[in-house]
C-alpha atoms as a PDB file:
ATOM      1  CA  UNK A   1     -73.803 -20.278 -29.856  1.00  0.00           C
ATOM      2  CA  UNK A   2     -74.177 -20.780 -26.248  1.00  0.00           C
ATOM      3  CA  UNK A   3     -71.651 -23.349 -24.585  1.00  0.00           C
ATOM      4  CA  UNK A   4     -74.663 -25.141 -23.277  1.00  0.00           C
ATOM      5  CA  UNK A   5     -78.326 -25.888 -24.287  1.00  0.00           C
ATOM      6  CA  UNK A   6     -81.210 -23.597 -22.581  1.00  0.00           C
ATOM      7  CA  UNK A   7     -82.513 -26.752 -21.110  1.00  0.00           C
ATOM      8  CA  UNK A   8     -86.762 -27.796 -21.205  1.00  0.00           C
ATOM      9  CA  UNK A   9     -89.149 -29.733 -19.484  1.00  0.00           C
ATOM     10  CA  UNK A  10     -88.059 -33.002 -21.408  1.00  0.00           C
ATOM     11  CA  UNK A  11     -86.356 -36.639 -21.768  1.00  0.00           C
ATOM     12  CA  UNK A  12     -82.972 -34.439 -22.675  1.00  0.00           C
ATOM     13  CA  UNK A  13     -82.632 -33.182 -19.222  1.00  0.00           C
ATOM     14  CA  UNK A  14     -82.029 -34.618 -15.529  1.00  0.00           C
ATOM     15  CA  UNK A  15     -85.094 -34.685 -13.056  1.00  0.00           C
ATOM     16  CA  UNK A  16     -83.734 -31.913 -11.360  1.00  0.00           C
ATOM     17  CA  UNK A  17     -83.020 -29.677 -14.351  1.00  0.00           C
ATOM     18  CA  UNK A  18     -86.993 -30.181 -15.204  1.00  0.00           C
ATOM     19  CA  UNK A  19     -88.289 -29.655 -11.753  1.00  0.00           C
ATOM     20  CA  UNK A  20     -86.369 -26.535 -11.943  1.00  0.00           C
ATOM     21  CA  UNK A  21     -87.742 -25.576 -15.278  1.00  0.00           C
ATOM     22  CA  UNK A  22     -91.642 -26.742 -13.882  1.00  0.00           C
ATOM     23  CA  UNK A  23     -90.852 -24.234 -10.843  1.00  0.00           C
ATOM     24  CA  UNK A  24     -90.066 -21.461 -13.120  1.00  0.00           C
ATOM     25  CA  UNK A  25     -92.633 -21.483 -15.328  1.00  0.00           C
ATOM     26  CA  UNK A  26     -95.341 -22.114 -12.784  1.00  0.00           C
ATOM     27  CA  UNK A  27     -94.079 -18.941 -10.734  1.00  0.00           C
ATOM     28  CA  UNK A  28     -93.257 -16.491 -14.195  1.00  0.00           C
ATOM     29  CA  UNK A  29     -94.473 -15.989 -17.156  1.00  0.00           C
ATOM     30  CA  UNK A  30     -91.221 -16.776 -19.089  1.00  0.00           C
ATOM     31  CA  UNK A  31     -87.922 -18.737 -18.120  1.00  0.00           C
ATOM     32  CA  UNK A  32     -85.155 -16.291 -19.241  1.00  0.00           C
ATOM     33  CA  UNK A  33     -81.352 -17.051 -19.468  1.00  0.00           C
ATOM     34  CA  UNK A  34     -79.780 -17.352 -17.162  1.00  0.00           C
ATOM     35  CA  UNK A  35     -82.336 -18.611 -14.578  1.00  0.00           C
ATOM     36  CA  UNK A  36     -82.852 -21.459 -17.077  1.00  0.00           C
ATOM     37  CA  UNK A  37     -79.168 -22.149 -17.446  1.00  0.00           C
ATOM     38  CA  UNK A  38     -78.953 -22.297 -13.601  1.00  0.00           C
ATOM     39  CA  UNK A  39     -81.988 -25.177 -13.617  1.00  0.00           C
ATOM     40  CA  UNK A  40     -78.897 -27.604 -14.680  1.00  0.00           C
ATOM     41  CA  UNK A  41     -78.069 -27.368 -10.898  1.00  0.00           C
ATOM     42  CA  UNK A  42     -81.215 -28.243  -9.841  1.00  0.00           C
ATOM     43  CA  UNK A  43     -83.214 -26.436  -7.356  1.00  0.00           C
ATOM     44  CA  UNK A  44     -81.333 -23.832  -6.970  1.00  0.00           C
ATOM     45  CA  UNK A  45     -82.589 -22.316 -10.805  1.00  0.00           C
ATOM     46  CA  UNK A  46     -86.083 -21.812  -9.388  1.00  0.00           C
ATOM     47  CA  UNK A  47     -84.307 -20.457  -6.335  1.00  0.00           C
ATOM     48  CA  UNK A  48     -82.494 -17.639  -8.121  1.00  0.00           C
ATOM     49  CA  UNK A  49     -84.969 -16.744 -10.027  1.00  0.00           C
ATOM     50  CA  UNK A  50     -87.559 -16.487  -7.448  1.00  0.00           C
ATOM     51  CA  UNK A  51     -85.156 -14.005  -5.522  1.00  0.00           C
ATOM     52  CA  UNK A  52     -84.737 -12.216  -9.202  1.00  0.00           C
ATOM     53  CA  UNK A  53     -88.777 -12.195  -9.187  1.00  0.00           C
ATOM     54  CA  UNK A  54     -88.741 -10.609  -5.261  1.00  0.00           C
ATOM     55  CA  UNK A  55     -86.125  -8.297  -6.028  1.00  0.00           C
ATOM     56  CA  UNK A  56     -87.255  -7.036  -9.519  1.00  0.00           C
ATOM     57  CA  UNK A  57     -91.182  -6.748  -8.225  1.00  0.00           C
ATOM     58  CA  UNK A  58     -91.475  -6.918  -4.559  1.00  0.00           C
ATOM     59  CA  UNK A  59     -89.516  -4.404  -2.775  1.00  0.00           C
ATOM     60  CA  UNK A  60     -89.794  -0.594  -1.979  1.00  0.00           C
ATOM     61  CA  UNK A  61     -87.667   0.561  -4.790  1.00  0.00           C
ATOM     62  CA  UNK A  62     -89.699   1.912  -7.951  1.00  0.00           C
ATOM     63  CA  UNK A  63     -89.450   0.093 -11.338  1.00  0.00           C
ATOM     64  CA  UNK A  64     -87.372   2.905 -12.753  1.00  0.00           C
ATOM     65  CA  UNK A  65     -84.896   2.643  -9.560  1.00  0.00           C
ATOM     66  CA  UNK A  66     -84.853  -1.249 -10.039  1.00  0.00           C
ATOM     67  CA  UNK A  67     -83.846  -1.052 -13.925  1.00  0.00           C
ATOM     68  CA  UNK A  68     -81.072   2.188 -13.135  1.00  0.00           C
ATOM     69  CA  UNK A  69     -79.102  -0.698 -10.211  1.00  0.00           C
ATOM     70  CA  UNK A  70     -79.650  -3.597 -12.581  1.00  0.00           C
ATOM     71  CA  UNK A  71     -78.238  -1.626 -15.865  1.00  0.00           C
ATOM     72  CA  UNK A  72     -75.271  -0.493 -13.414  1.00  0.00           C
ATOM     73  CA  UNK A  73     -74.952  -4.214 -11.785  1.00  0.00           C
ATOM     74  CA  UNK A  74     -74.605  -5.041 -15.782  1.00  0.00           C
ATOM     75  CA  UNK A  75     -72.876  -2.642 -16.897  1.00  0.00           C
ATOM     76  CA  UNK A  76     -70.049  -3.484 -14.260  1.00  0.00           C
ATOM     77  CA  UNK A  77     -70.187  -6.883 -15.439  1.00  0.00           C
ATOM     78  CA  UNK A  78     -69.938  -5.710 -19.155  1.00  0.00           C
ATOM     79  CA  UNK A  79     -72.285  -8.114 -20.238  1.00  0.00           C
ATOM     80  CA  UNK A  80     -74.743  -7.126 -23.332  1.00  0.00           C
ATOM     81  CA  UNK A  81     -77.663  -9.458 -23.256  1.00  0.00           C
ATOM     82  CA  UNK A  82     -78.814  -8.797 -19.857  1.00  0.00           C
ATOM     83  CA  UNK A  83     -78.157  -4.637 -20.913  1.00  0.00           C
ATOM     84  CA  UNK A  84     -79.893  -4.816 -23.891  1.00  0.00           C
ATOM     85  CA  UNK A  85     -83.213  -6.244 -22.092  1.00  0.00           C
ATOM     86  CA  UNK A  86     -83.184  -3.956 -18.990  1.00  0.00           C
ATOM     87  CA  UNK A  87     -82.269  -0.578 -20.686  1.00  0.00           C
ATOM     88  CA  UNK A  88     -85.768  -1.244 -22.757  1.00  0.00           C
ATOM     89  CA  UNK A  89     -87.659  -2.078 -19.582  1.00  0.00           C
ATOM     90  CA  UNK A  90     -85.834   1.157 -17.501  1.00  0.00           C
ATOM     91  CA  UNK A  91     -86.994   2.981 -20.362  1.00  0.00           C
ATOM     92  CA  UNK A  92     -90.407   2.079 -20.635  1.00  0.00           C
ATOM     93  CA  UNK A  93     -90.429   2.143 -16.424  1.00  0.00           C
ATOM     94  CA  UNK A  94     -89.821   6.201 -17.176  1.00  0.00           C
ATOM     95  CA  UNK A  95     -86.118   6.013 -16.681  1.00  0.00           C
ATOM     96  CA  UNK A  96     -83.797   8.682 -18.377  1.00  0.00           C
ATOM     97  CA  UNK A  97     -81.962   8.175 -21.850  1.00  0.00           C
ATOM     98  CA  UNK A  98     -79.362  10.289 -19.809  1.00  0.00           C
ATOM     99  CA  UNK A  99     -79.137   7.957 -17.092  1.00  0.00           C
ATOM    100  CA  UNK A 100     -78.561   4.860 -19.033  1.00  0.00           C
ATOM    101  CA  UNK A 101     -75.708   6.775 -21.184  1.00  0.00           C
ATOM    102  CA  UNK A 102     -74.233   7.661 -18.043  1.00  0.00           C
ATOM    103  CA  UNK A 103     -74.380   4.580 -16.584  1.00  0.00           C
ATOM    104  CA  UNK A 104     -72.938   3.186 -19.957  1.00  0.00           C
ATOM    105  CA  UNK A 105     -70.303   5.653 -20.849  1.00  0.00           C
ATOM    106  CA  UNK A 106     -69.002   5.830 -17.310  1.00  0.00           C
ATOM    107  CA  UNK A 107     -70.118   9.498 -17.697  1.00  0.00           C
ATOM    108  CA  UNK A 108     -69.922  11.926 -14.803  1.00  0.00           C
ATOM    109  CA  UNK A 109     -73.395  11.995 -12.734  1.00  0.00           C
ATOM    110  CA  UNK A 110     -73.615  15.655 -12.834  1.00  0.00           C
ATOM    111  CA  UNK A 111     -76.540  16.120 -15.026  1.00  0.00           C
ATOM    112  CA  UNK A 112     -78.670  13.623 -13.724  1.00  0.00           C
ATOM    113  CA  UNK A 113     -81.512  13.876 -10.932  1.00  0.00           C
ATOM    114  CA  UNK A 114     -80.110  12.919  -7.541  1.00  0.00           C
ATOM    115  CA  UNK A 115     -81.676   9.225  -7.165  1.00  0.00           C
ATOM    116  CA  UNK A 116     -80.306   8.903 -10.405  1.00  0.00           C
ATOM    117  CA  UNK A 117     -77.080   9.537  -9.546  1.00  0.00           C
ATOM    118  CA  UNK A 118     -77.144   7.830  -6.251  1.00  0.00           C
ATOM    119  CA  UNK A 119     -78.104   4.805  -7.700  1.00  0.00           C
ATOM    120  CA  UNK A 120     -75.227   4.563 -10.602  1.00  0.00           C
ATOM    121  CA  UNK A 121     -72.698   6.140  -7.690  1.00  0.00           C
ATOM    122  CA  UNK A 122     -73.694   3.642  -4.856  1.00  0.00           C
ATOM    123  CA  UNK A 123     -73.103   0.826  -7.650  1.00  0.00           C
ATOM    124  CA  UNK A 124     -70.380   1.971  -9.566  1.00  0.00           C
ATOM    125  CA  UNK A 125     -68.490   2.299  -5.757  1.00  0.00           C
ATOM    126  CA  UNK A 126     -69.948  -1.481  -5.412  1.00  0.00           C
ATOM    127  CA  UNK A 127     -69.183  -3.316  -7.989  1.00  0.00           C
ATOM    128  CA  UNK A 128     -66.225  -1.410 -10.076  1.00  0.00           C
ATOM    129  CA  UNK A 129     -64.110   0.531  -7.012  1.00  0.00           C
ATOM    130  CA  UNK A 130     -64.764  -2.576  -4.793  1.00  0.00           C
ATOM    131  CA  UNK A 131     -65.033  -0.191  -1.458  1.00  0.00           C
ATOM    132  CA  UNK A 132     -68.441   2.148  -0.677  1.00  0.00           C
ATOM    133  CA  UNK A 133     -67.605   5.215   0.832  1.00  0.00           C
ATOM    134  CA  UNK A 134     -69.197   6.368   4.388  1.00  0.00           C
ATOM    135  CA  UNK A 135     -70.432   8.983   2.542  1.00  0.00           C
ATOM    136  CA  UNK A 136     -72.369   7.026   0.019  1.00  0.00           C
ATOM    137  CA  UNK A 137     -73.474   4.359   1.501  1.00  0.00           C
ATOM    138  CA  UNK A 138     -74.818   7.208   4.699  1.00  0.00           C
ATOM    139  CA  UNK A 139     -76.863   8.428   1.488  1.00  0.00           C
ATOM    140  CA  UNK A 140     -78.490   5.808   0.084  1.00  0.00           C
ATOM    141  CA  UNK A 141     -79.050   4.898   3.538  1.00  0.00           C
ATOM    142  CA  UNK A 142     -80.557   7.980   4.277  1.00  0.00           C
ATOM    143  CA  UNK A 143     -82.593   8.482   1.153  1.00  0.00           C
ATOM    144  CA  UNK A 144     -83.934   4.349   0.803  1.00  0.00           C
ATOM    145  CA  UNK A 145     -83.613   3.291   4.242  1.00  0.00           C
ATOM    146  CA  UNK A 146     -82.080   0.002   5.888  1.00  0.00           C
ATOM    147  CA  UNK A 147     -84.603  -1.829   3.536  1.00  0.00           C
ATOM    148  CA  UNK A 148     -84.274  -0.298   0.516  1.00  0.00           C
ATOM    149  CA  UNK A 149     -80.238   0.232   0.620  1.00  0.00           C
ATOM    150  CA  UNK A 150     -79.801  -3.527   1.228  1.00  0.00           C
ATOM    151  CA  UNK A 151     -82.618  -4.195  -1.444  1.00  0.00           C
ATOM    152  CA  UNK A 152     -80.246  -2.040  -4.282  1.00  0.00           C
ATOM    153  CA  UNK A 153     -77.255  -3.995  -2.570  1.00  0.00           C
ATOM    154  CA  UNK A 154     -79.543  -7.533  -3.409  1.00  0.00           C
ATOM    155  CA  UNK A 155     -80.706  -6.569  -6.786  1.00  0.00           C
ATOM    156  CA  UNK A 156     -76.880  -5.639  -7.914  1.00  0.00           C
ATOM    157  CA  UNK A 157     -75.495  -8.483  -6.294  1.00  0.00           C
ATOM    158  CA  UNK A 158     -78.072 -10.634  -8.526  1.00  0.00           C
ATOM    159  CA  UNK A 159     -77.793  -9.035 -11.625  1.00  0.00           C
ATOM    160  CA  UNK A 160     -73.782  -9.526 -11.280  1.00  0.00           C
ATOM    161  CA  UNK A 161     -74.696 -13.520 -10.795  1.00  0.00           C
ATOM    162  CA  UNK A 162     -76.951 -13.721 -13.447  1.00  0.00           C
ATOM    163  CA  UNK A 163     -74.226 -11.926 -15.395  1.00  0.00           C
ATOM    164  CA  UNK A 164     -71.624 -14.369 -14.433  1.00  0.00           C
ATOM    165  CA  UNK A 165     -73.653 -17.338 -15.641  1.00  0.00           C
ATOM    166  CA  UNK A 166     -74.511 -15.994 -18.941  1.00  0.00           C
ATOM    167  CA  UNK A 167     -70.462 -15.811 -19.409  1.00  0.00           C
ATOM    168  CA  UNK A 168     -69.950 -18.669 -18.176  1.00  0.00           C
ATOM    169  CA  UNK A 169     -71.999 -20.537 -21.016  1.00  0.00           C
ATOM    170  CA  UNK A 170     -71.340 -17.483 -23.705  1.00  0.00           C
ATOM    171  CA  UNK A 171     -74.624 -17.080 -23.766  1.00  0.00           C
ATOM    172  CA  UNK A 172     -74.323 -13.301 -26.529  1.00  0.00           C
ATOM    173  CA  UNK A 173     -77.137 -10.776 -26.899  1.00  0.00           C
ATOM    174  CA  UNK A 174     -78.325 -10.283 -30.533  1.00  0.00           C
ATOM    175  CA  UNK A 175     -76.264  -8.561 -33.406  1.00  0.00           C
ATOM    176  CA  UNK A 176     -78.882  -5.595 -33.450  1.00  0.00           C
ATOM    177  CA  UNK A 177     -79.479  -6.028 -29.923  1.00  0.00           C
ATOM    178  CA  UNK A 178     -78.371  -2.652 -27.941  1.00  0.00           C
ATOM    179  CA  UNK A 179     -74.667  -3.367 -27.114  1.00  0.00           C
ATOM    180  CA  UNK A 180     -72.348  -1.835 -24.351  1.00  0.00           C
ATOM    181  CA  UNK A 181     -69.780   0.870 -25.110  1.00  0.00           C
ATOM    182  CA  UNK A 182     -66.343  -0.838 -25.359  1.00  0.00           C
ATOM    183  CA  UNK A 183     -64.341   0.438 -21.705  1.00  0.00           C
ATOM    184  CA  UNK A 184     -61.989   3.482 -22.041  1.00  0.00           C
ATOM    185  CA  UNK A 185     -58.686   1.984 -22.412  1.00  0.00           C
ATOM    186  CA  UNK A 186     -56.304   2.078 -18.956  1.00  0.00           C
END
């Protein structure tokens, strides 16, 4: 059970929290955890998730290429629920069954295509080494641009705040939800 109640537009919740909620639904068509968690702060919930919205719909990156850097923004994180609803839309986007292993396996990039691999290397150096390479970042650079390399750098560094949120408040995916592979022992 989740530390805290997904709030609603009602008498439970502050003015804020409900404006917040209003935003959201009047700009998506559903109010997911954990933009609806972050409505408890007010403005900034309809904030984050309209910058989850412009990331996840509005740049230059294809679908598939937005659901490989959001499964390896979650992945990094290790955090289930937000996995278990992105590797379904990646799929259905026309990503790889190989890629998302890879991605959660930490599995060598070999075998996949090269934007594939770019992608999962580019966040992997990101968000687990905690230092890019000139070499990697010079390719993503080179193969998405100024735009799209900061747009994979955006959509990460979202994904990894939405991820801290949803520990924050425990918020678990399902028992028969698609979980993460347990990290190799150090």
């Amino acid at each position: 059970m989740p530390r805290l109640p997904i709030p609603t537009d009602s008498d439970a919740f502050s003015e804020a929290t409900r404006g917040a909620m209003r935003h959201i639904f009047a700009t998506r068509t559903t109010v997911p955890p954990p933009s609806s968690y972050l409505t408890y702060a007010g403005k900034a919930g309809g904030l984050l998730s309209d910058l989850v919205e412009h990331l996840r719909y509005h740049t230059t990156l294809t679908q598939e290429q937005t659901e490989l850097a959001v499964c390896t923004a979650v992945r990094a994180a290790d955090v289930d629920y937000i996995w278990n609803a992105h590797v379904k839309l990646g799929l259905a986007a026309g990503g790889r069954e190989e890629a998302f292993h890879a991605i959660d396996t930490f599995a060598p990039l070999d075998d996949l295509t090269p934007d594939e691999a770019l992608i999962i290397r580019y966040g992997r150096e990101l968000l687990e080494d905690k230092n890019v390479t000139d070499e990697t970042f010079e390719a993503v650079k080179a193969r998405f641009g100024e735009t799209g390399l900061m747009e994979l750098t955006a959509l990460m560094g979202v994904y990894t705040v939405n991820a801290m949120i949803l520990r924050a408040v425990d918020h678990k995916a399902a028992p028969d939800a698609r979980h993460l592979t347990p990290r190799p022992a150090k």
